[in-house]
Protein backbone atom coordinates (compact mmCIF):
# COMPACT_ATOMS: atom_id res chain seq x y z
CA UNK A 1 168.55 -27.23 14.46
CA UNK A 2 166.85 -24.14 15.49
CA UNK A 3 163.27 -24.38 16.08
CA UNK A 4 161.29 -22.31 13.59
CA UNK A 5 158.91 -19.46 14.81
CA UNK A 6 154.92 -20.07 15.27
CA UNK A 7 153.66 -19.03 12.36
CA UNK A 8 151.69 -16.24 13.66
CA UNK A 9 152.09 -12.88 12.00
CA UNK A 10 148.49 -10.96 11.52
CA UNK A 11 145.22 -11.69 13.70
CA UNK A 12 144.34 -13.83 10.79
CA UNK A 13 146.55 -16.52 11.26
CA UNK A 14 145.55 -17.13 15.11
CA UNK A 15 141.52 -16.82 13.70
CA UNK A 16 143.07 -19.94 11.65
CA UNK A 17 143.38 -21.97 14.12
CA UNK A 18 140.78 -21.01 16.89
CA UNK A 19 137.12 -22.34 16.06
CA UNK A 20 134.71 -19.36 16.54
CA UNK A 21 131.65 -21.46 15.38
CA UNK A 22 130.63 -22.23 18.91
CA UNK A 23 130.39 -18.62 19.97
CA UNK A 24 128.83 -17.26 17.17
CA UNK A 25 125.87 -20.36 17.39
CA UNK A 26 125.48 -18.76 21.00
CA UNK A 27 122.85 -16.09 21.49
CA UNK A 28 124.64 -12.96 22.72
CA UNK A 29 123.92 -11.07 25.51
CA UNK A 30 123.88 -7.49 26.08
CA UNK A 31 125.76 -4.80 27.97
CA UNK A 32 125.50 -1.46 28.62
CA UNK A 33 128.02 1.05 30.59
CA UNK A 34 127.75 4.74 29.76
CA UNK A 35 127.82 5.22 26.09
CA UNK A 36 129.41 1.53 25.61
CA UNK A 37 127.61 -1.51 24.60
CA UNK A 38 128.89 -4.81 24.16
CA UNK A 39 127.89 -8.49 22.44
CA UNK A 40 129.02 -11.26 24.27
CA UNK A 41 129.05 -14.34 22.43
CA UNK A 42 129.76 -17.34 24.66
CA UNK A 43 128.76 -21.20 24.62
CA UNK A 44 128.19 -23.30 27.93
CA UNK A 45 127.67 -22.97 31.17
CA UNK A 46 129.71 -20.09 31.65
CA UNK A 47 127.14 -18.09 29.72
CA UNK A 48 124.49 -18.30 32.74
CA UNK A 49 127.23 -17.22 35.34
CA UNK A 50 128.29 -14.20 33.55
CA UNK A 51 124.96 -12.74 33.34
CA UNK A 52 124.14 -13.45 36.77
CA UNK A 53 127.33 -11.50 37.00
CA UNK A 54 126.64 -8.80 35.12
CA UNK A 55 122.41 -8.04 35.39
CA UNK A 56 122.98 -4.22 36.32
CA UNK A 57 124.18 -4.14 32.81
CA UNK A 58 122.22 -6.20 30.70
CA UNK A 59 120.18 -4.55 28.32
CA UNK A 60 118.19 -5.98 25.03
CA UNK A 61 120.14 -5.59 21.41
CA UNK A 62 120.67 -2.13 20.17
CA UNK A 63 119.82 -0.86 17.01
CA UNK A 64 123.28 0.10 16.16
CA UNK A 65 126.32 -1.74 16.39
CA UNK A 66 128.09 -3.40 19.86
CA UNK A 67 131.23 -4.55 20.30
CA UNK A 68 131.80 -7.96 20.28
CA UNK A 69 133.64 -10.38 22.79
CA UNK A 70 133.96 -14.07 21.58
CA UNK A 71 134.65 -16.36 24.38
CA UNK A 72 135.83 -19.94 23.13
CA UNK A 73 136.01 -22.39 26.30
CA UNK A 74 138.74 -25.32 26.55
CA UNK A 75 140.35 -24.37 22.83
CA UNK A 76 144.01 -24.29 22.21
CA UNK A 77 146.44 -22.41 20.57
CA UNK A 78 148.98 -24.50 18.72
CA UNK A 79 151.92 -24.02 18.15
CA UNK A 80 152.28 -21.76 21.26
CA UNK A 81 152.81 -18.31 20.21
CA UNK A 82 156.16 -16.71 21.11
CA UNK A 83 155.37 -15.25 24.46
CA UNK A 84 157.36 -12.22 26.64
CA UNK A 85 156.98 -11.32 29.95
CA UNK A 86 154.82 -8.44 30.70
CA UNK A 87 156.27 -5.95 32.87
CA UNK A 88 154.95 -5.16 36.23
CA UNK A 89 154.04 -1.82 37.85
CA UNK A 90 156.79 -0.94 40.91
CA UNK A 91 155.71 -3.01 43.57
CA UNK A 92 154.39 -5.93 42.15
CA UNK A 93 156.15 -9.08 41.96
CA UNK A 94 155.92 -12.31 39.97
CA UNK A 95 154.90 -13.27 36.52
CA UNK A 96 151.13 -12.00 35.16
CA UNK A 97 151.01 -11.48 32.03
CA UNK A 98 153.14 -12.47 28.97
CA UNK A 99 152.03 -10.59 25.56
CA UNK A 100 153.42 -11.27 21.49
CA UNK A 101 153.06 -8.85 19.45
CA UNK A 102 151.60 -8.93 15.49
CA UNK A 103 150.56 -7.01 13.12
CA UNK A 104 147.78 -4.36 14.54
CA UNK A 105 147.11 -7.14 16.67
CA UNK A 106 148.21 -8.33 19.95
CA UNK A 107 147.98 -11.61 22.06
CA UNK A 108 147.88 -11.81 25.85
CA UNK A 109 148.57 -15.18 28.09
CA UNK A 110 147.65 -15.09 31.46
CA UNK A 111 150.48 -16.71 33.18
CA UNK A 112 149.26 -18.35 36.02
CA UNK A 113 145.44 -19.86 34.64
CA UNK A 114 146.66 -20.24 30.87
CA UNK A 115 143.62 -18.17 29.55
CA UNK A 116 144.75 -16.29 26.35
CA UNK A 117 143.04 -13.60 24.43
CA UNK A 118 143.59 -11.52 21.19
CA UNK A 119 143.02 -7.80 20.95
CA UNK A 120 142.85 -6.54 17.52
CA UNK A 121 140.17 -3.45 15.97
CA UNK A 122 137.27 -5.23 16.00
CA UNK A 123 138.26 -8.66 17.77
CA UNK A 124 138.03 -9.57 21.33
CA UNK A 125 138.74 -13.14 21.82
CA UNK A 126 139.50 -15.33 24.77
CA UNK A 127 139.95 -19.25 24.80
CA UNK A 128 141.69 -21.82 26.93
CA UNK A 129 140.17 -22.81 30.64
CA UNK A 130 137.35 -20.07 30.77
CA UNK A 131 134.87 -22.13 32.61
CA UNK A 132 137.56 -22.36 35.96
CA UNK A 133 138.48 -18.96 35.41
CA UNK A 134 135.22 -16.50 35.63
CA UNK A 135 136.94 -13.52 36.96
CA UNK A 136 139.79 -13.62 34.40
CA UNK A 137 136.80 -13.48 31.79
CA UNK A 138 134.96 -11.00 33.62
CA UNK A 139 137.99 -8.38 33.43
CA UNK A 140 138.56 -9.35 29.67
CA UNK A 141 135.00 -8.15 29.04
CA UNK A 142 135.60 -4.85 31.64
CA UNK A 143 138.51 -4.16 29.86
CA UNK A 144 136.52 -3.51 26.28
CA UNK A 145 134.78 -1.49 27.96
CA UNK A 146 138.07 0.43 29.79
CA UNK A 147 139.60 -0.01 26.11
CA UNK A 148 136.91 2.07 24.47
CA UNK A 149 136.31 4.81 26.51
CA UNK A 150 140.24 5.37 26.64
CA UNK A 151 140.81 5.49 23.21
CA UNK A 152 138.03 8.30 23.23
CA UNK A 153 140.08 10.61 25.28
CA UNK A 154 139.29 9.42 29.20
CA UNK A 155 142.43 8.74 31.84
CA UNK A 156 141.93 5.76 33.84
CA UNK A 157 142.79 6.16 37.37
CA UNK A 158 143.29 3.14 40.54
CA UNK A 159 140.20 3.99 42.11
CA UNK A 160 136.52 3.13 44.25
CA UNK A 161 133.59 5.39 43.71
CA UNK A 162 130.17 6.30 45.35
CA UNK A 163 127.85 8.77 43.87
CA UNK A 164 124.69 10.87 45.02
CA UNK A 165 124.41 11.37 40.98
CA UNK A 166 125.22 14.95 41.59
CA UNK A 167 128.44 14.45 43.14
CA UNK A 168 131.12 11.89 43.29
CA UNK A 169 133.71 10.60 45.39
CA UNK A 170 136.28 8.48 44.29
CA UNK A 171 138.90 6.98 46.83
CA UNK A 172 142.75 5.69 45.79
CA UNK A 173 145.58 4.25 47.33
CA UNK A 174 147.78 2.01 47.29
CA UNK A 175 147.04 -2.04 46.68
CA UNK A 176 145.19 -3.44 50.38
CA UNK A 177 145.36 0.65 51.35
CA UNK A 178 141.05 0.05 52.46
CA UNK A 179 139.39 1.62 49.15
CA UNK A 180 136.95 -1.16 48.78
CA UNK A 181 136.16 -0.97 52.43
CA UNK A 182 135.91 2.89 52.52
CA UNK A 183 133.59 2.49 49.76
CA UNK A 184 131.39 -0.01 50.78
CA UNK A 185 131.25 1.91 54.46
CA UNK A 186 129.94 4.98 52.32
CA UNK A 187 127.03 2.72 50.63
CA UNK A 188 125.43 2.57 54.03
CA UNK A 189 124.42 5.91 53.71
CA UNK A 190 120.80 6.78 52.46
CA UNK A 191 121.24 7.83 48.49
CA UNK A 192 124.51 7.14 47.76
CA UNK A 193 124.81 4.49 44.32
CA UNK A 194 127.73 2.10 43.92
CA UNK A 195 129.46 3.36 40.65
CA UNK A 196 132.98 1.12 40.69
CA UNK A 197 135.51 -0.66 42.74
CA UNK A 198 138.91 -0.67 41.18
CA UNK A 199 138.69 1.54 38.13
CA UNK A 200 136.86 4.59 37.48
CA UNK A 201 137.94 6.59 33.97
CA UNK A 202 137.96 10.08 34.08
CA UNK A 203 136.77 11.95 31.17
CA UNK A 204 138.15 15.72 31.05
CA UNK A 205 135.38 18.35 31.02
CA UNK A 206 134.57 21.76 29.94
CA UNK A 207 136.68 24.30 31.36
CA UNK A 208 135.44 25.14 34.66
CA UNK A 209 132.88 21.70 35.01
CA UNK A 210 134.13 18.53 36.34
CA UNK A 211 135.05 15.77 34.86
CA UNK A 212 132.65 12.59 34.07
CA UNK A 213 133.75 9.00 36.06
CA UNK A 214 132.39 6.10 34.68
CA UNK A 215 132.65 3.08 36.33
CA UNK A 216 132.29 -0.53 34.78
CA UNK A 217 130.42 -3.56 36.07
CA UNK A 218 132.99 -5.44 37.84
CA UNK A 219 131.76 -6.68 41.44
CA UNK A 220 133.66 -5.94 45.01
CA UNK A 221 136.00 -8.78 45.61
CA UNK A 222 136.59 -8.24 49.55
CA UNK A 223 138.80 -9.96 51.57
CA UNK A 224 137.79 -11.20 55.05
CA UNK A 225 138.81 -8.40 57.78
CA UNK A 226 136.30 -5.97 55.20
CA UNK A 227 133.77 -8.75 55.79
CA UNK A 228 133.98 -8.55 59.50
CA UNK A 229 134.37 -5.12 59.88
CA UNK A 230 130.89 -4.50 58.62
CA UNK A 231 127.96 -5.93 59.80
CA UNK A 232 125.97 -5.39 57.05
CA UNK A 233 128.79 -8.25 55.12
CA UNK A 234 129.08 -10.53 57.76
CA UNK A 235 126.53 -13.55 56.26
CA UNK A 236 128.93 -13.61 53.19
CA UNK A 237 130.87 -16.22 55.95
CA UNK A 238 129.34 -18.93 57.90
CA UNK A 239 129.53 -18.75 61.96
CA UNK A 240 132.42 -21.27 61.83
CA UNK A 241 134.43 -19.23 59.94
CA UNK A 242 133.80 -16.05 60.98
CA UNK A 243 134.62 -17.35 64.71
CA UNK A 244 137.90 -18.66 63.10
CA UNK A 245 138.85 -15.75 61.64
CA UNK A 246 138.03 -13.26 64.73
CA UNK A 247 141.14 -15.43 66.35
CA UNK A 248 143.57 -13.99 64.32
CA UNK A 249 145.58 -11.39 65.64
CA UNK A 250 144.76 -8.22 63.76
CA UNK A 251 147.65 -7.43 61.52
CA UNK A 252 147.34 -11.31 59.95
CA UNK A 253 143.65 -10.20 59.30
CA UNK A 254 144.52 -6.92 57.67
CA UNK A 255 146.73 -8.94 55.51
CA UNK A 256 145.00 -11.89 54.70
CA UNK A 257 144.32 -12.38 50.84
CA UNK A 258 141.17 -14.18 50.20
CA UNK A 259 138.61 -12.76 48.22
CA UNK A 260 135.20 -12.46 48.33
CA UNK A 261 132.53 -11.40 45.51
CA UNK A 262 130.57 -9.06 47.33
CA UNK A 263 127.24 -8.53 44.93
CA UNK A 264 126.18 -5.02 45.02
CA UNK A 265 122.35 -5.63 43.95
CA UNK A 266 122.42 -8.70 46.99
CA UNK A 267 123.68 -6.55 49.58
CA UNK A 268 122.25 -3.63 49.14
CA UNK A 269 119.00 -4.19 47.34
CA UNK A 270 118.28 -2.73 43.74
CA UNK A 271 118.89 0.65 42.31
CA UNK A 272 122.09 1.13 44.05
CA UNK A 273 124.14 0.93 41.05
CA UNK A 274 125.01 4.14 38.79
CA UNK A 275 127.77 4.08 36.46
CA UNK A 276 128.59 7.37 35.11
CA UNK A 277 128.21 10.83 37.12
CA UNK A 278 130.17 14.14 37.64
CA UNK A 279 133.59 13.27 39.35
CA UNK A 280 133.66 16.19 42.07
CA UNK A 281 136.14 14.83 45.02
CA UNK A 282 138.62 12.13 45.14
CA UNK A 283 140.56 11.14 48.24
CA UNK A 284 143.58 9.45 48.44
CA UNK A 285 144.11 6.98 51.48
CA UNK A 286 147.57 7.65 53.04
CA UNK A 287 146.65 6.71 56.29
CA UNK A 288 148.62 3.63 58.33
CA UNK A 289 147.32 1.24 61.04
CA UNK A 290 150.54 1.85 63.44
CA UNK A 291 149.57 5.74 63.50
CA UNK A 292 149.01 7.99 66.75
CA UNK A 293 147.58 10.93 65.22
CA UNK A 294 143.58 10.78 64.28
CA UNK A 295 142.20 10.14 60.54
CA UNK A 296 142.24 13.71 58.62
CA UNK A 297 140.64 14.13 55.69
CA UNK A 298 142.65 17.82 54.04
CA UNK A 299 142.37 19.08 51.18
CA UNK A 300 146.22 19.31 48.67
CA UNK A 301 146.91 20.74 45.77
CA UNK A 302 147.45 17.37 43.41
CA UNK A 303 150.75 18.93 41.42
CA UNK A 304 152.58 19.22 44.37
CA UNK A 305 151.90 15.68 45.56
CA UNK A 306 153.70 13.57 42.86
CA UNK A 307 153.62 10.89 46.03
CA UNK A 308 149.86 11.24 45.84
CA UNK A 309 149.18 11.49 42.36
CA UNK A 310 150.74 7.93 42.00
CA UNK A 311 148.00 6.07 43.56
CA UNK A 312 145.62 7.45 41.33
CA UNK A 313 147.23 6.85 37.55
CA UNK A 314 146.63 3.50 36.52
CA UNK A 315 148.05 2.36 33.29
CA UNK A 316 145.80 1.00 30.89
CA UNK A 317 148.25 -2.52 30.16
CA UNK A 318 148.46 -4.60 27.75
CA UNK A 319 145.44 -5.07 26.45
CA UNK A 320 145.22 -1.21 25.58
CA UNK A 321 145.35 -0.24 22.06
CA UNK A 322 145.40 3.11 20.82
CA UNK A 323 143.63 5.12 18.08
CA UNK A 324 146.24 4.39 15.71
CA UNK A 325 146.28 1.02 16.18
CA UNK A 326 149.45 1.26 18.30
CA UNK A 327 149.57 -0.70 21.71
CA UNK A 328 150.49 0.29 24.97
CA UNK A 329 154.71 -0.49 25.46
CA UNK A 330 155.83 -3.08 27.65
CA UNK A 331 157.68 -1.00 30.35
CA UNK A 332 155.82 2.14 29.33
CA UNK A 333 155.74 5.07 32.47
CA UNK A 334 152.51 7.33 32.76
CA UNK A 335 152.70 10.83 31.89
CA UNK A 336 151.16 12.73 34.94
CA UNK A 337 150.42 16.05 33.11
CA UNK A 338 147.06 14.75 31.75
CA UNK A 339 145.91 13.68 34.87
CA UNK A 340 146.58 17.00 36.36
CA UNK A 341 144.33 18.44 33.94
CA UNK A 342 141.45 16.63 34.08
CA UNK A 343 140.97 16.62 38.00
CA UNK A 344 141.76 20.08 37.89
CA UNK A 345 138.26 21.19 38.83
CA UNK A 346 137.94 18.35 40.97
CA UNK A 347 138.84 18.97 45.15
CA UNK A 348 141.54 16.43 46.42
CA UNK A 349 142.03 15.36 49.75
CA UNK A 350 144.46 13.51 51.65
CA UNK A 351 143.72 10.66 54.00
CA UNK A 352 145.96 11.11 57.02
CA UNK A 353 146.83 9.55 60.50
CA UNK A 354 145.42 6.05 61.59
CA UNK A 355 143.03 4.27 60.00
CA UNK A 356 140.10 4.50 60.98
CA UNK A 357 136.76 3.92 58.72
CA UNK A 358 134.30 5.05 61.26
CA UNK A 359 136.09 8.17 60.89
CA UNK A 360 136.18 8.11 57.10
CA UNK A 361 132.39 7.34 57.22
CA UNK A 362 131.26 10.52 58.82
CA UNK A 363 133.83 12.17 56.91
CA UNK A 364 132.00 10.93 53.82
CA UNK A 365 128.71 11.91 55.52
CA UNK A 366 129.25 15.16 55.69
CA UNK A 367 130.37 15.63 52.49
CA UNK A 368 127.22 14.16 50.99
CA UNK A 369 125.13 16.07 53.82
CA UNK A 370 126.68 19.38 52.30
């Protein structure tokens, strides 16, 4: 006999069988990103961490309304929804995400922790194994944030930023391409702010003014060779392993995956952290570690680099849902035009030859300097 369906049509019938008594008993805490502000309701231990996490952000209740996030640790959806596989972006490989689609609603399964959310208007919801999972939770609560401003007209784009407040830099390229460590190079400089490390959204200006980035409050996660490569990040790893790691030969450095929370207001000290600001230059990293020529920073006209302009789009995925309550398609490709149009008043550069962050540092110097 064939197995009926779970019975899960509309947002109401997974609210049915989740217990949101727990969150709401919690006192929520506050952020703040640009013109966003959020509630987040959670129970436990994990509360603590998260706003540790997030203190650049926190700010006391609003007047007005906030978004809220409900976070429901250790519950369980049963009978398990009727999941698909998400599809990756070109490149990636191996299961993520797996998505099932309702009414105006949507709900998302992290494959490989088991943490599951619902997106609807006016629900955010995440349950399962939150409390061994902090950075799946942290993005969930990022990507409100992301959700918002997108669905008010900004383009979100695969990028690190540093700002002087009067002008921006944001860095692409592709995944392990050195944007975190190009950034956090440029945050040794006197007066530059840390405004975001993965994702900056681009809001189109007036004709003629750059665009606004605004970052969100998600922490560097660094792997070890950007850890040794700076002195100011070396304490993050004991002598031991530091020594340990300095014995690998270089390319098994560069590749090694093992991340890091690198915490901007530790590192750097306080004030450091601004997250909106004109967008005036972005650089894209197309350098390699095998080259002979020297790092060049030049400047390209973005329309006729369709090889460049794909390491800055970044598709919003599948927690994205649009004004009209529609939600992003698995499988869906970018349109570039927008993109085009927003950083039209915005110079682009290309990264070239080896790599080579001292070089990128005094590249980034001077640009601040001038």
């Amino acid at each position: 006999m064939t197995e009926p369906l779970p019975p899960y049509r509309r947002a109401e019938d997974v609210l049915a069988r989740l217990d949101l008594t727990p969150a709401r008993a919690a006192v929520p805490f506050y952020l703040s990103v640009g013109p966003v502000t959020l509630a987040v309701h959670c129970p436990g231990p994990l509360r603590a961490r998260l706003m540790a996490y997030f203190a650049e952000a926190l700010c006391e209740a609003p007047e007005g309304p906030a978004a809220a996030v409900h976070l429901l640790p250790d519950q369980t959806l049963t009978p398990a929804p009727d999941w698909q596989d998400w599809q990756r972006e070109p490149g990636k490989a191996g299961r993520k995400d797996a998505v099932c689609d309702l009414q105006g609603a949507r709900l998302i399964r992290k494959v490989r922790s088991g943490v599951s959310f619902l997106q609807a208007p006016g629900l955010a919801l995440a349950w399962g194994p939150l409390e061994a999972h902090d950075s799946t939770v942290i993005n969930f609560i990022n990507t409100q944030i992301l959700n918002d401003r997108l669905r008010a007209g900004a383009l979100l784009a695969h990028a690190a930023a540093v700002t002087d407040g009067a002008r921006t830099l944001a860095i692409s390229g592709l995944s392990g391409g050195g944007k975190s460590t190009s950034v956090l190079r440029l945050m040794d400089l006197d007066g530059l702010r840390f405004l975001s490390n993965d994702r900056v959204l681009v809001a189109p200006g007036a004709p003629g003014t750059p665009p606004q980035a605004l970052g969100i409050p998600k922490q560097p996660r660094i792997n070890p060779g950007t850890i040794l490569g700076n002195p100011r990040l070396t304490p993050m790893l004991s002598p031991a392993r530091q020594a340990e790691l300095r014995a690998l030969p270089p390319e098994a450095l560069w590749a090694l995956e093992d991340k890091h929370d690198l915490m901007i207001a530790e590192v750097y000290g306080p004030g450091r952290v601004q997250y909106a600001a004109p967008l005036t230059d972005f650089w894209v990293l197309n350098w390699a570690r095998d080259a002979a020529a020297p790092t060049r920073v030049a400047e390209v006209a973005l329309a006729a680099r369709p090889d460049l302009l794909g390491a800055i789009v970044k598709s919003p995925g599948p927690f994205y849902q649009r004004p009209d309550g529609s939600f992003e398609p698995n499988g869906a490709k970018l349109d570039p035009a927008p993109y085009l149009t927003a950083l039209a008043d915005v110079r682009v550069c290309e990264v070239s030859g080896r790599v080579d962050f001292d070089a990128l540092a005094a590249a980034g110097k001077a640009l601040f300097d001038g």
